[in-house]
Protein backbone atom coordinates (compact mmCIF):
# COMPACT_ATOMS: atom_id res chain seq x y z
CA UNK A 1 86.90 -159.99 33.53
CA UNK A 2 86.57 -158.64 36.97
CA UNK A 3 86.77 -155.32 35.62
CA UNK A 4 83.64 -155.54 33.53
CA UNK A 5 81.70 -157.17 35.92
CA UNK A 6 82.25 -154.46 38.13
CA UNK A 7 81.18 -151.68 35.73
CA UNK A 8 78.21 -153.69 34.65
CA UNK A 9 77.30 -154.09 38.30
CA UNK A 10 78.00 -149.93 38.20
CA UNK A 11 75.67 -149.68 35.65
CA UNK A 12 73.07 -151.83 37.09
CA UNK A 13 72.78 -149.89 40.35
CA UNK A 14 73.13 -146.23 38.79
CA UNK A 15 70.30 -147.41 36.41
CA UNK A 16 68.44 -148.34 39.54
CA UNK A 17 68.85 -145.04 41.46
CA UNK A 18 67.89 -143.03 38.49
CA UNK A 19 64.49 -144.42 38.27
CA UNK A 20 64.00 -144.68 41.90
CA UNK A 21 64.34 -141.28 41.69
CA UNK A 22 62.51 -140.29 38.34
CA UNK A 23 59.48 -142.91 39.09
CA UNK A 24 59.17 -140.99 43.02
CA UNK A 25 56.58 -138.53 43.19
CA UNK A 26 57.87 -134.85 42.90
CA UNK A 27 57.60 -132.49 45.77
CA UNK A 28 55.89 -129.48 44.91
CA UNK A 29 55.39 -126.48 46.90
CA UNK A 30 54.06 -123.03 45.98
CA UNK A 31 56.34 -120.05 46.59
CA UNK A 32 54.08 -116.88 45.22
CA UNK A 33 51.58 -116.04 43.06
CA UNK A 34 50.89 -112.39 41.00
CA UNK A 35 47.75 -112.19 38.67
CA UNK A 36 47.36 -115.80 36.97
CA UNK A 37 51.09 -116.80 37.15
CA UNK A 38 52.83 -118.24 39.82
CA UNK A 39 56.35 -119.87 41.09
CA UNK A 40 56.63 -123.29 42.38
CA UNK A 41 59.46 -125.54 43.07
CA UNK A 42 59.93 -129.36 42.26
CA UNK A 43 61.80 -131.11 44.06
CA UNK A 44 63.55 -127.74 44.96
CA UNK A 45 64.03 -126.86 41.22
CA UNK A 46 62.32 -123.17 40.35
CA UNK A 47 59.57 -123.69 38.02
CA UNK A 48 57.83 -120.41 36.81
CA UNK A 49 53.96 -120.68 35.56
CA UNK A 50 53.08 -117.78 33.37
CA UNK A 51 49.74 -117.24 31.78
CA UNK A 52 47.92 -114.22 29.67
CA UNK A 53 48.71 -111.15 27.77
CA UNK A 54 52.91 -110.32 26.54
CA UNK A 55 52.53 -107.68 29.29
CA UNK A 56 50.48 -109.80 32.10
CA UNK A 57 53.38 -112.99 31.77
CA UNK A 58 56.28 -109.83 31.64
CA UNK A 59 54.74 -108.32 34.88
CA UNK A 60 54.51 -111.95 36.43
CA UNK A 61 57.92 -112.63 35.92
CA UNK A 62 59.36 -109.83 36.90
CA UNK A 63 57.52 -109.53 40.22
CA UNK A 64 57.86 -113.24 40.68
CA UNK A 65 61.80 -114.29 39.94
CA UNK A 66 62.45 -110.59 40.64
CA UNK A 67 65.39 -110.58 42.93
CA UNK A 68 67.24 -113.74 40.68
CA UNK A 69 66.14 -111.43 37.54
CA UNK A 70 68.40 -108.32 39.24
CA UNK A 71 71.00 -110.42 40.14
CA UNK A 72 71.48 -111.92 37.04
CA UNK A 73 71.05 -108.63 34.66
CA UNK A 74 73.34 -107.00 37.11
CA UNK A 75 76.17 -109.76 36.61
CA UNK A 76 75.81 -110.03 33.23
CA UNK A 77 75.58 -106.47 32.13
CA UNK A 78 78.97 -105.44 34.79
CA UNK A 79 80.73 -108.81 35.92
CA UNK A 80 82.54 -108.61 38.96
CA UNK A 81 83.15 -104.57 38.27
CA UNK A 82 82.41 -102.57 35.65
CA UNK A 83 85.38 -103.79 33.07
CA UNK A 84 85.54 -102.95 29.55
CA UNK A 85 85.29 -105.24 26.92
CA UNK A 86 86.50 -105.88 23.32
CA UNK A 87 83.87 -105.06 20.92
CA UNK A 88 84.26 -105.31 17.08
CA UNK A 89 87.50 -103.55 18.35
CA UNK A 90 86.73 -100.67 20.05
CA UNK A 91 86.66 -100.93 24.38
CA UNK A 92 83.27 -101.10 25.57
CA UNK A 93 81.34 -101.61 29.19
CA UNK A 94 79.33 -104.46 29.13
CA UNK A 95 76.22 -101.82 29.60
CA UNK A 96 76.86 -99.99 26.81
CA UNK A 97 76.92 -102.84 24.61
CA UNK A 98 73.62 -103.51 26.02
CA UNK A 99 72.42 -100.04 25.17
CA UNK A 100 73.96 -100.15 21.28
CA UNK A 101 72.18 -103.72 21.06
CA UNK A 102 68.82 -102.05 22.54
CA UNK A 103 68.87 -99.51 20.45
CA UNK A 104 69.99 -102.00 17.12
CA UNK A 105 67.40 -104.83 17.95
CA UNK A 106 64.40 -103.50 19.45
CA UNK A 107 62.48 -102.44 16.22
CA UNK A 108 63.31 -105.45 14.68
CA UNK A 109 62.12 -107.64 17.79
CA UNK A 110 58.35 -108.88 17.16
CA UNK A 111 56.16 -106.33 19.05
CA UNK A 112 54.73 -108.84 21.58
CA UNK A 113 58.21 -109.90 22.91
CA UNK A 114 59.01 -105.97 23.26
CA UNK A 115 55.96 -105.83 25.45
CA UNK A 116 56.56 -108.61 27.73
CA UNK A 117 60.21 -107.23 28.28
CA UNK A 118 59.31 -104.32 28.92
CA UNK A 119 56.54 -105.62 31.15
CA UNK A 120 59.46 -107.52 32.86
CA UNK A 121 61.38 -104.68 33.64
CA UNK A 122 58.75 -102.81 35.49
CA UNK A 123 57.82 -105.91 37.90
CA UNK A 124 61.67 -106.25 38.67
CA UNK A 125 62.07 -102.62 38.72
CA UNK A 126 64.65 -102.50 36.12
CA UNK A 127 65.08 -99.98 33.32
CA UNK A 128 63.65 -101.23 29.84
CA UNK A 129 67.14 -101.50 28.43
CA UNK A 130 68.60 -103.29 31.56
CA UNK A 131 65.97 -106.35 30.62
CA UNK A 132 65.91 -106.37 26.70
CA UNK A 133 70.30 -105.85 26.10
CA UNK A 134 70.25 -108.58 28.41
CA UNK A 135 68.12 -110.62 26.47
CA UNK A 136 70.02 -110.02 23.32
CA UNK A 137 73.39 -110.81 25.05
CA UNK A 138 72.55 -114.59 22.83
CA UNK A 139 73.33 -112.82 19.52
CA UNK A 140 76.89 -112.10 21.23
CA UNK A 141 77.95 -115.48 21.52
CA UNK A 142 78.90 -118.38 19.10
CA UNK A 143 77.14 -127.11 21.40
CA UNK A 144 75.45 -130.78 20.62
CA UNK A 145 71.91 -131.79 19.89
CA UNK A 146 70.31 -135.17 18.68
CA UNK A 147 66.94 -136.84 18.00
CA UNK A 148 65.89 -140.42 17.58
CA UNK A 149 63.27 -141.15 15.93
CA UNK A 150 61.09 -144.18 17.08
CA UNK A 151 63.35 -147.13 15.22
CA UNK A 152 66.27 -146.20 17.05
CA UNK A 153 64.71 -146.65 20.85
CA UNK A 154 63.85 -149.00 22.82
CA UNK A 155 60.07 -148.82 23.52
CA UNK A 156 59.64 -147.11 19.86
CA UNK A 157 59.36 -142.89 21.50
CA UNK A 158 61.19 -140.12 20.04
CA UNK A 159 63.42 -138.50 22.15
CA UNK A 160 65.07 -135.09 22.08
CA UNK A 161 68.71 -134.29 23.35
CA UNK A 162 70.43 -131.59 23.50
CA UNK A 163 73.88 -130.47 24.75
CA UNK A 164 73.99 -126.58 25.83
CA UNK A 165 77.66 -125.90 25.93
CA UNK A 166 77.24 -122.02 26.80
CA UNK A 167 80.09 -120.15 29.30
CA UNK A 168 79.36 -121.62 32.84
CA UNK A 169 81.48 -118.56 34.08
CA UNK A 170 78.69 -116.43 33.10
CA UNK A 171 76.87 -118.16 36.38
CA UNK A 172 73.46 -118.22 34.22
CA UNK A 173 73.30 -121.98 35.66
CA UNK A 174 72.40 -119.99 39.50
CA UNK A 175 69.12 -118.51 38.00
CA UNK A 176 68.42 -121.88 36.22
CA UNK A 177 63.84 -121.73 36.40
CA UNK A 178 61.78 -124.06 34.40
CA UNK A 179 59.25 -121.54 32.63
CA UNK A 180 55.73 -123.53 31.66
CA UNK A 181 54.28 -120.45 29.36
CA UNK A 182 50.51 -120.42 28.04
CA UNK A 183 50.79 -117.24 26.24
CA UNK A 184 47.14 -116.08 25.37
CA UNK A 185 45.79 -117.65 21.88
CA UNK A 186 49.29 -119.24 21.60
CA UNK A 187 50.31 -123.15 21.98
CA UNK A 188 51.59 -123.51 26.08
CA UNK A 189 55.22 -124.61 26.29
CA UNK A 190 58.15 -125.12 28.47
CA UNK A 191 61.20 -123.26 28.17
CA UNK A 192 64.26 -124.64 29.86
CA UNK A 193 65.40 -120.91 30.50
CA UNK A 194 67.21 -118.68 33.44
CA UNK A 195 65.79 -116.18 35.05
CA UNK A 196 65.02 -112.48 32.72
CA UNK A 197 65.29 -114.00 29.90
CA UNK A 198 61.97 -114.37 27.77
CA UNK A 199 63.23 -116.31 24.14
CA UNK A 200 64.71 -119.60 24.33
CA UNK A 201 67.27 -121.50 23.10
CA UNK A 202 65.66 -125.59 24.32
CA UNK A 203 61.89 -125.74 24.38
CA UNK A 204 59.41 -127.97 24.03
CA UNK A 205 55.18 -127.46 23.27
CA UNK A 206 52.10 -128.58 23.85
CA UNK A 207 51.62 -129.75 20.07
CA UNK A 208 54.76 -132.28 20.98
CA UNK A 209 57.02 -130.13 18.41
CA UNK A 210 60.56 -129.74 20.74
CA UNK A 211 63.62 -127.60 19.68
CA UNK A 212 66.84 -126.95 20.49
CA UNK A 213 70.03 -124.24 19.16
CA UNK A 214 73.55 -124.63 18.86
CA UNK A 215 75.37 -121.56 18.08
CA UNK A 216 78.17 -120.73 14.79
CA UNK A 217 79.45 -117.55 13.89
CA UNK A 218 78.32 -114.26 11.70
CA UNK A 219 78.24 -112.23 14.97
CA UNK A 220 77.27 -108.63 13.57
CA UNK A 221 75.15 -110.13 10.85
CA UNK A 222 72.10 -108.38 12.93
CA UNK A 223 69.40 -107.53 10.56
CA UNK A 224 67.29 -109.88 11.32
CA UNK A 225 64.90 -111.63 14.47
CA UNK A 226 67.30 -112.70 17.40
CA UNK A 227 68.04 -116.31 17.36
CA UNK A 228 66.11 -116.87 20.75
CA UNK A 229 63.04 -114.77 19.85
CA UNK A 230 62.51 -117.29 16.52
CA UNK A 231 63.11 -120.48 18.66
CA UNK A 232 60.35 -118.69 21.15
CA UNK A 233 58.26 -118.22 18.11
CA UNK A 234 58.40 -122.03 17.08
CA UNK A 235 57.55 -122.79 20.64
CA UNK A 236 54.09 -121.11 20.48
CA UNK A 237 53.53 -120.71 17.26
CA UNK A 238 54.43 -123.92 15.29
CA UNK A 239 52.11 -127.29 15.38
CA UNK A 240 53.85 -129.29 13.02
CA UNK A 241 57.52 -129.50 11.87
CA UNK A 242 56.65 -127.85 8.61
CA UNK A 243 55.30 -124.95 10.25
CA UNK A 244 58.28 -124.66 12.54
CA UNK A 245 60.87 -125.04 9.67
CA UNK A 246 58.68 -121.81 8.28
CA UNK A 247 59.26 -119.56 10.93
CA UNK A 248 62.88 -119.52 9.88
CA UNK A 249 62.58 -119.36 6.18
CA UNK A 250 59.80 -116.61 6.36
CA UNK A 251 61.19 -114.47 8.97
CA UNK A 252 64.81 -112.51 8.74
CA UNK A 253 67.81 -114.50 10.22
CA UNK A 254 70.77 -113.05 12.09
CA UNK A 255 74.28 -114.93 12.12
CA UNK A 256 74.87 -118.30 11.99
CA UNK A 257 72.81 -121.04 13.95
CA UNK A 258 72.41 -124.60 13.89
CA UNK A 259 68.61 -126.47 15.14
CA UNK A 260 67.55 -129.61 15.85
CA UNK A 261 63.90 -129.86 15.94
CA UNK A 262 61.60 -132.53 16.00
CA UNK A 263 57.46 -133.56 15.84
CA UNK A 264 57.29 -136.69 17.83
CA UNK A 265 53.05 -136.96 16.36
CA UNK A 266 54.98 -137.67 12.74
CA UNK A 267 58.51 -138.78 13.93
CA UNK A 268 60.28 -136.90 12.37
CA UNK A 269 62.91 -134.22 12.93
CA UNK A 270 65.35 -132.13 10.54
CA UNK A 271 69.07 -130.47 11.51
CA UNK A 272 68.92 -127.32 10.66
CA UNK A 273 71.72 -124.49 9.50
CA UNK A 274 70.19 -120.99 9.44
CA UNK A 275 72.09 -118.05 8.05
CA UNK A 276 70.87 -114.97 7.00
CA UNK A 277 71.20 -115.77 3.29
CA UNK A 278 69.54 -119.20 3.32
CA UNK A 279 67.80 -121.61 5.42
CA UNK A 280 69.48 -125.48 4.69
CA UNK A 281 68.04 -128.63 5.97
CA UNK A 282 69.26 -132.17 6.98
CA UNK A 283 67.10 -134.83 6.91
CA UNK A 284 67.17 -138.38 9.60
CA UNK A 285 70.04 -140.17 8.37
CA UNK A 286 71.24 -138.05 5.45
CA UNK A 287 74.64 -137.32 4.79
CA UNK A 288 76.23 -133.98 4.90
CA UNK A 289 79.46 -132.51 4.39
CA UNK A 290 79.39 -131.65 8.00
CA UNK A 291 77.79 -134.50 9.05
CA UNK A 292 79.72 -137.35 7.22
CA UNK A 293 78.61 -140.03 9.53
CA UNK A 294 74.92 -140.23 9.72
CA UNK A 295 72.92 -142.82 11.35
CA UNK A 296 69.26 -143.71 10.16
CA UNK A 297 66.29 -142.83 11.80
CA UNK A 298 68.81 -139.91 13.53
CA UNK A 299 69.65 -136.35 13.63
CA UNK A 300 72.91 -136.52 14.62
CA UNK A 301 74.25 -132.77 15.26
CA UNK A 302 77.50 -131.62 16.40
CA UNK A 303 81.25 -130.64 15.85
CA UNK A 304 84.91 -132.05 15.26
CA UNK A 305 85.58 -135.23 17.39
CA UNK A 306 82.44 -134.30 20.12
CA UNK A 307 80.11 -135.36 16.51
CA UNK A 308 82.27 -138.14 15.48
CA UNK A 309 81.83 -139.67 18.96
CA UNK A 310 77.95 -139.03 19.06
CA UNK A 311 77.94 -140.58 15.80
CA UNK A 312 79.54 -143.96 17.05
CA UNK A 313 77.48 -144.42 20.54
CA UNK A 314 74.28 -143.64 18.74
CA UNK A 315 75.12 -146.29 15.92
CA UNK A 316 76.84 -148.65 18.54
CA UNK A 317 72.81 -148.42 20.72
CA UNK A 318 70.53 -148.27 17.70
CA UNK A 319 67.22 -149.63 18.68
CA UNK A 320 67.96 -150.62 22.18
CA UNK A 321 68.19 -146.62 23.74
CA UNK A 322 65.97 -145.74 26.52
CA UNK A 323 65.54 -142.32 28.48
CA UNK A 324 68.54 -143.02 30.72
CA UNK A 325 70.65 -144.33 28.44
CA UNK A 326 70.16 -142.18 25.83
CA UNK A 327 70.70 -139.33 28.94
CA UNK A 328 74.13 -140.62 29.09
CA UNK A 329 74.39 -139.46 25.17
CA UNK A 330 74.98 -136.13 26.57
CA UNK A 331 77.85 -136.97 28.85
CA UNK A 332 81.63 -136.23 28.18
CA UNK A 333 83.37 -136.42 25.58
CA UNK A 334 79.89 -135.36 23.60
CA UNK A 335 79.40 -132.29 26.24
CA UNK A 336 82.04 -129.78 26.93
CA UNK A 337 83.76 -128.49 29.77
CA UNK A 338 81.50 -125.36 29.04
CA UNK A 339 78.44 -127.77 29.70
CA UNK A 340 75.80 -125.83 31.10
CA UNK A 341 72.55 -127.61 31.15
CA UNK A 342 71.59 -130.80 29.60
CA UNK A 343 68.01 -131.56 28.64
CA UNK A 344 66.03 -134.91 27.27
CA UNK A 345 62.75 -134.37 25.65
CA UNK A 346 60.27 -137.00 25.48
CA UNK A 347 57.63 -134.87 23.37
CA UNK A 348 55.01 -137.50 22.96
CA UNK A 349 54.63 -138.18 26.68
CA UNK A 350 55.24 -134.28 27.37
CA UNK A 351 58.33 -135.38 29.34
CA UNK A 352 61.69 -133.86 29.80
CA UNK A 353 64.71 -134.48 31.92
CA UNK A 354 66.99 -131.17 32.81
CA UNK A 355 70.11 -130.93 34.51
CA UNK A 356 72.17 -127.76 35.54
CA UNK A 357 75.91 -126.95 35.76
CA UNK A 358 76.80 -126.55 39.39
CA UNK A 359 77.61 -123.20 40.72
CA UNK A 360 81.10 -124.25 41.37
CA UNK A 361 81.28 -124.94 37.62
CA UNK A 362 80.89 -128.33 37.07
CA UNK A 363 79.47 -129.19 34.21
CA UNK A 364 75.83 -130.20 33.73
CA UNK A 365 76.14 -133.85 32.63
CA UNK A 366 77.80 -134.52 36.17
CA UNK A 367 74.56 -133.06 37.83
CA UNK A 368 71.46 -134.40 39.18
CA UNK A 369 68.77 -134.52 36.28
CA UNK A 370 65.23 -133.37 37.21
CA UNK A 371 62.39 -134.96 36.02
CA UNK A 372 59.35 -132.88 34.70
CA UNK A 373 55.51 -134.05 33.28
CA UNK A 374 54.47 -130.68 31.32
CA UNK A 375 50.62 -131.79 31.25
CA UNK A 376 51.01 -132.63 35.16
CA UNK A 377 52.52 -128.89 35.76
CA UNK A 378 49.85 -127.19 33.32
CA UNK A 379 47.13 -128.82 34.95
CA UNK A 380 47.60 -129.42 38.10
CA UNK A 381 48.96 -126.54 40.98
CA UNK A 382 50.57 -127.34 43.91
């Protein structure tokens, strides 16, 4: 009995210090500026504002993240040294693999992406296939994602989690940058994104539509978009679910991905499973082969027992979730040792919580979670 008065007394006070913190007004300070972009941070958290043309937001963040852009590229193309690598078994440098993916992708890369990589490069002062084999390092590799539609919370607000479990060893989580986009004639979004990299793989926009990936296999099925240059595309492109859904059936599909992606103006969201033969769909509550234990009003995404245990604290909370608790969602054993950022979407408010594995490699859902207003950053500098 003492026992669980003690954890609800835990409870109690951790539920108090994460709103004492979340309801405290952010600290924002200006860092630099180049054309109509510009990098802040909140509450020490790197948040990059990019505005204009493909080439004008490339230029700005290249010139603006461009020493954590080099430092990252550099890691990622050689590791610690220059050390070959097995690939679709023949020995390869991590830099050539970035050239043969270059040379693969790039004409089948929409145009405007191209332009703002390239862009990139020259700000950092990189070499065009430094910046874009970097970018397509995502198609190499092959994590947990929910939404709740407005029955299953507490004060009646969709919400948006999902679980990046994504190689912390790959230090990504050291360039971590919040990028607020407003590409020109395009919806404005927020990409929860590291620093180089231009697609996305959690996002949220403007028009309240939110997405977020979780990787399968097919690696080498490449004739298609790049996973992260589609969920980019449903970031500024899509203002409804419907039109989101159709940037992945009428657009070219590499390997094997799985979405979650959600329109909190119609609550509603689908699971998604997109391979290059066929898109498939899941709808809120639905049962699925791979999803045998849906929950209603729910997406419910995920794998083996990390699904199974989703399943059973989303059912166990129906109705009564609120941002923290349904933060807690995305702890252990739902996340993975691999746990590199965590991120709750509130797309009706515009609101989204992120947190970041720790550069000693500990995994996100242990971190600190960062609060951020997307209309407040859009419209509003420093």
């Amino acid at each position: 009995m003492r026992n669980k008065a003690f954890h609800a007394i835990l409870f109690f006070l951790s539920s108090v210090l994460f709103w004492s913190a979340c309801s405290a007004e952010p600290v924002r300070k200006q860092i630099a500026q180049e054309g109509k972009g510009y990098l802040e941070t909140v509450d020490g958290y790197r948040v990059l504002h990019l505005k204009g043309s493909p080439e004008e937001m490339g230029y700005q963040h290249g010139i603006l993240l461009r020493d954590a852009i080099r430092e990252n590229v550099g890691f990622l193309l050689r590791g610690d040294k220059e050390e070959g690598l097995e690939f679709q078994g023949i020995k390869l440098s991590r830099s050539m693999i970035a050239n043969m993916l270059t040379l693969r992708f790039e004409q089948q890369v929409p145009k405007r992406f191209v332009q703002e990589m390239k862009a990139m490069a020259k700000g950092a002062g990189l070499t065009d296939v430094q910046v874009i084999g970097t970018n397509l390092i995502p198609e190499l590799m092959h994590c947990s994602g929910f939404a709740l539609l407005s029955e299953a919370t507490a004060e009646k607000k969709l919400y948006h989690g999902r679980v990046l479990d994504y190689g912390i060893d790959m230090r990504l989580q050291e360039h971590a940058v919040l990028i607020i986009q407003e590409p020109e004639g395009k919806i404005p979004f927020v990409n929860v994104s590291y620093a180089g990299f231009i697609g996305s793989v959690t996002g949220m926009n403007a028009a309240q539509v939110s997405i977020g990936e979780m990787g399968g296999g097919g690696v080498g099925q490449w004739e298609g978009i790049p996973m992260s240059f589609l969920v980019r595309m449903v970031l500024e492109d899509a203002d409804s679910l419907e039109e989101a859904i159709n940037v992945f059936q009428d657009n070219p599909r590499t390997c094997e991905y799985y979405y979650v992606i959600a329109d909190a103006k119609v609550d509603s969201a689908v699971g998604m499973k997109a391979v290059p033969e066929k898109v498939e769909l899941v709808l809120p509550g639905t049962w699925h082969e791979l999803l045998p234990m849906p929950v209603k009003n729910t997406v419910l995404m995920s794998a083996g027992d990390r699904y199974h245990n989703l399943s059973q604290l989303v059912a166990k909370g129906y109705g009564t979730f609120t941002q923290e608790t349904a933060i807690r969602l995305m702890d252990a054993p739902v996340a993975m040792k691999s746990n590199l950022h965590d991120v709750l979407m509130v797309p009706q408010d515009g609101i989204l919580y992120v947190a970041n594995a720790s550069k000693d490699g500990s995994p996100a859902w242990k971190q600190k979670y960062y609060r951020f207003d997307l209309h407040t950053l859009m419209n509003e500098k420093p």
